[in-house]
Each structure stands twice: as structure tokens, then as C-alpha cells.
Protein backbone atom coordinates (compact mmCIF):
# COMPACT_ATOMS: atom_id res chain seq x y z
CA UNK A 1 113.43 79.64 125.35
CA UNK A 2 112.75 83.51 125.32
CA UNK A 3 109.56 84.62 125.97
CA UNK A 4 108.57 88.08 125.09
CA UNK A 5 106.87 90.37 128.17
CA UNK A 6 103.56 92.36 127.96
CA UNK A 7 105.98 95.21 127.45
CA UNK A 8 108.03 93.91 124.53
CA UNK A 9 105.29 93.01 122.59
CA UNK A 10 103.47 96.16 122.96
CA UNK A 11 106.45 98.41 121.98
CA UNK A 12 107.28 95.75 118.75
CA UNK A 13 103.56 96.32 117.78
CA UNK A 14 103.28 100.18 118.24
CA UNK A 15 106.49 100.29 116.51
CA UNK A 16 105.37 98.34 113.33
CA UNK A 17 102.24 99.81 113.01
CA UNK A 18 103.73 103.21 112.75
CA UNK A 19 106.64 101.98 110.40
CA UNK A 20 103.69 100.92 108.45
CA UNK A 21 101.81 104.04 108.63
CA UNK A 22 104.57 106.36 107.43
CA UNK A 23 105.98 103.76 104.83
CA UNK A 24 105.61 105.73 101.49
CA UNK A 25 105.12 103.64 98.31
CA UNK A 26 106.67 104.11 95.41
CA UNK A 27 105.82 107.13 93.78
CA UNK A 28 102.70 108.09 95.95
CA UNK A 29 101.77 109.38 99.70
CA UNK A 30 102.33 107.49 103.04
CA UNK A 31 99.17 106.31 104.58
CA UNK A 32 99.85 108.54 106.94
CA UNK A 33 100.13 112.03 104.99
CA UNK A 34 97.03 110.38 102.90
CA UNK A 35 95.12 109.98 106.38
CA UNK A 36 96.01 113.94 107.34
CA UNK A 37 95.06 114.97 103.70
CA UNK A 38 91.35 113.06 104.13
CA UNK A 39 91.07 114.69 108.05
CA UNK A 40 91.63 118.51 107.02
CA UNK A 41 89.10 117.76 104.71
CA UNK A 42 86.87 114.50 104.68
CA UNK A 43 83.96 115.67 102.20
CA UNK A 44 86.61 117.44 99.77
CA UNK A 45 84.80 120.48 100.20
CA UNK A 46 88.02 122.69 100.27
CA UNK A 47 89.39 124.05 96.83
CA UNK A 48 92.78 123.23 95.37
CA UNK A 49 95.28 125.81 94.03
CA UNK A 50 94.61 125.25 89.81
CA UNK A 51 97.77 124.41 87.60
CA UNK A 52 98.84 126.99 85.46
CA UNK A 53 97.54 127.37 82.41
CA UNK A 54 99.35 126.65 79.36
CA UNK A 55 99.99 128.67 76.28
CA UNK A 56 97.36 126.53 74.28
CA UNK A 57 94.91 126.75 77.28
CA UNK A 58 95.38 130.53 77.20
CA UNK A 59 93.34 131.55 74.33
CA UNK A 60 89.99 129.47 75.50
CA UNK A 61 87.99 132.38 77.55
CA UNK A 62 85.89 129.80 79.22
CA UNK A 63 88.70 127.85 80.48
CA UNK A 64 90.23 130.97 81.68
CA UNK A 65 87.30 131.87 83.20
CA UNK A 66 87.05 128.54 85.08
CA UNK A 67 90.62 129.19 86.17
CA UNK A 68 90.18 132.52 87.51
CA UNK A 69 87.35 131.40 89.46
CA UNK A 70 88.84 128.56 90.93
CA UNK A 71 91.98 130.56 91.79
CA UNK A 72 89.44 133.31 93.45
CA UNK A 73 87.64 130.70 95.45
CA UNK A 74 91.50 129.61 96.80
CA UNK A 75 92.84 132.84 97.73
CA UNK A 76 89.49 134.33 99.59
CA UNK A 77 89.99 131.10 101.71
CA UNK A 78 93.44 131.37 101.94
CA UNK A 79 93.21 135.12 102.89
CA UNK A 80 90.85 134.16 105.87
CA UNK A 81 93.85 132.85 107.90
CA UNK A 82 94.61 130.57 111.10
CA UNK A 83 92.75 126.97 110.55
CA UNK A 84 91.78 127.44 107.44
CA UNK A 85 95.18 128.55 105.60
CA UNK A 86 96.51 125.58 107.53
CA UNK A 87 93.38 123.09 105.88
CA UNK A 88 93.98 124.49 101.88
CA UNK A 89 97.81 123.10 102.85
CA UNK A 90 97.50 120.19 104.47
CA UNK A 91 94.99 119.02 102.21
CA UNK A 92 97.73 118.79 99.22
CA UNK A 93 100.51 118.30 101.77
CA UNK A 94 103.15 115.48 100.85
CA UNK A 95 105.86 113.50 102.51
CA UNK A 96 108.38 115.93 103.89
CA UNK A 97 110.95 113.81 102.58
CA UNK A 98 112.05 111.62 99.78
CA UNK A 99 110.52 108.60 100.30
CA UNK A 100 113.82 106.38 100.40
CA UNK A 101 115.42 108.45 102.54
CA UNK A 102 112.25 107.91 105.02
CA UNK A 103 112.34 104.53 104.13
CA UNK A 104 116.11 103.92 105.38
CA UNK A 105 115.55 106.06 108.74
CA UNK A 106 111.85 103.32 109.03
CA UNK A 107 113.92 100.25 108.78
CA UNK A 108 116.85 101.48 111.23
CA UNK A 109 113.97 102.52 113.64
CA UNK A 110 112.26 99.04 113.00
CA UNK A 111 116.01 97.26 113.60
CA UNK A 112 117.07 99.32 116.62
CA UNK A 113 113.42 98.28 118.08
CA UNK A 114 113.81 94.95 117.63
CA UNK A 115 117.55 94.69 119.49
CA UNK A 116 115.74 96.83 122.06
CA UNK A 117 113.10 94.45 122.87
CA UNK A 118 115.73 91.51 122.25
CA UNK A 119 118.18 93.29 124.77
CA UNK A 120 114.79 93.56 127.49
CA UNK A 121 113.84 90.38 127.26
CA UNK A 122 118.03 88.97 127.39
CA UNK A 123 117.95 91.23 130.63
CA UNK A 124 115.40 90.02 132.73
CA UNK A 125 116.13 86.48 132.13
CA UNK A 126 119.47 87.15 132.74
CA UNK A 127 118.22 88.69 136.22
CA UNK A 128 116.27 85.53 136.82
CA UNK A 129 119.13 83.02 136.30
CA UNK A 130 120.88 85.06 139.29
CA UNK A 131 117.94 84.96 141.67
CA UNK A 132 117.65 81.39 141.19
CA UNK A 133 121.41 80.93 141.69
């Protein structure tokens, strides 16, 4: 019966639990990108980049008030540079991919991983069969 080493295990676990972490659902981040989005900024502190307005929205001078302030707030922050340019994108950051396309490449990782560890453990049995021989 095969018995899978210390080693095996550990590389079958580590390789699941990232599979797991960069899995995107359908139509929404991977726990992963959602996990860097909450680290560059854990109290939501940081403003986002406001939509456009539309046409309709145009004519309301409080709302384009509201706009032009939250736009202001953006670009001073964005203007400062270095760390904090590289917060105001990571916050809204997404999968750099499309998410099946990052699912096919997960599942060939997760297979190839798997024959790996299969292949490891075939080996050193093999080796012990000859030393016993």
C-alpha cells in the first residue's frame, strides 16, 4: 500500500491551499486579490476613483459637487507617489486574468502536483524493493 512521506503531504497541502486561494468565483475576486485589496487598506480609509457622471447626473450641482470632491481627495493622494499611488491601486485591483483562464492553469497545477507527489512516493518504494532484494 502507498504511504505518503512528510514531504508529499506537505507539498499536496501547500499546493491546495494556494489553488484555493487564487480560485476566482464566478463573477467576483479571488480570495486572494480580495485579501491584498483588505491589506492596502484594512479600515477603508483610502478613497476610490468616482464613476463618471452621467448626462442626467450632470445637471444636479450638489452631486457634482460631491464628485469633484471625491475626485480631488483621489488625485492629491495619487499625486503624493511611491506607497501610496501603489495603495489607491491595489485597493480596486482585480484578477489579472480571466478567471477561467486562471482556473484551467489552477487545475493543471493541482494535476501535475498530484503525479508529482504520486511519482515521489512510486520512487522511493521502488528504491526500497531493491535494497531489500
Amino acid at each position: 500500500m502507498w504511504q505518503l512521506s512528510n514531504f508529499q503531504w506537505w507539498l499536496l497541502v501547500i499546493v491546495a491551499v494556494l489553488v484555493l486561494l487564487v480560485w476566482p468565483p464566478q463573477g467576483d475576486k479571488s480570495l486572494a486579490m480580495k485579501l491584498v485589496n483588505r491589506a492596502v487598506d484594512p479600515w477603508n480609509e483610502l478613497p476610490v476613483l468616482p464613476p463618471q457622471l452621467s448626462l442626467a447626473q450632470g445637471d444636479d450641482p450638489d452631486r457634482v459637487h460631491l464628485h469633484d470632491l471625491q475626485t480631488q481627495q483621489y488625485d492629491a493622494l495619487y499625486l503624493k507617489g511611491g506607497w501610496t499611488r501603489k495603495r489607491l491601486e491595489l485597493k480596486v485591483a482585480d484578477d489579472p486574468f480571466d478567471s477561467g483562464t486562471i482556473r484551467q492553469v489552477l487545475a493543471i497545477i493541482a494535476v501535475v502536483t498530484a503525479f508529482v507527489a504520486w511519482r515521489l512516493g512510486a520512487r522511493k518504494t521502488g528504491q526500497s524493493r531493491d535494497e531489500q532484494a
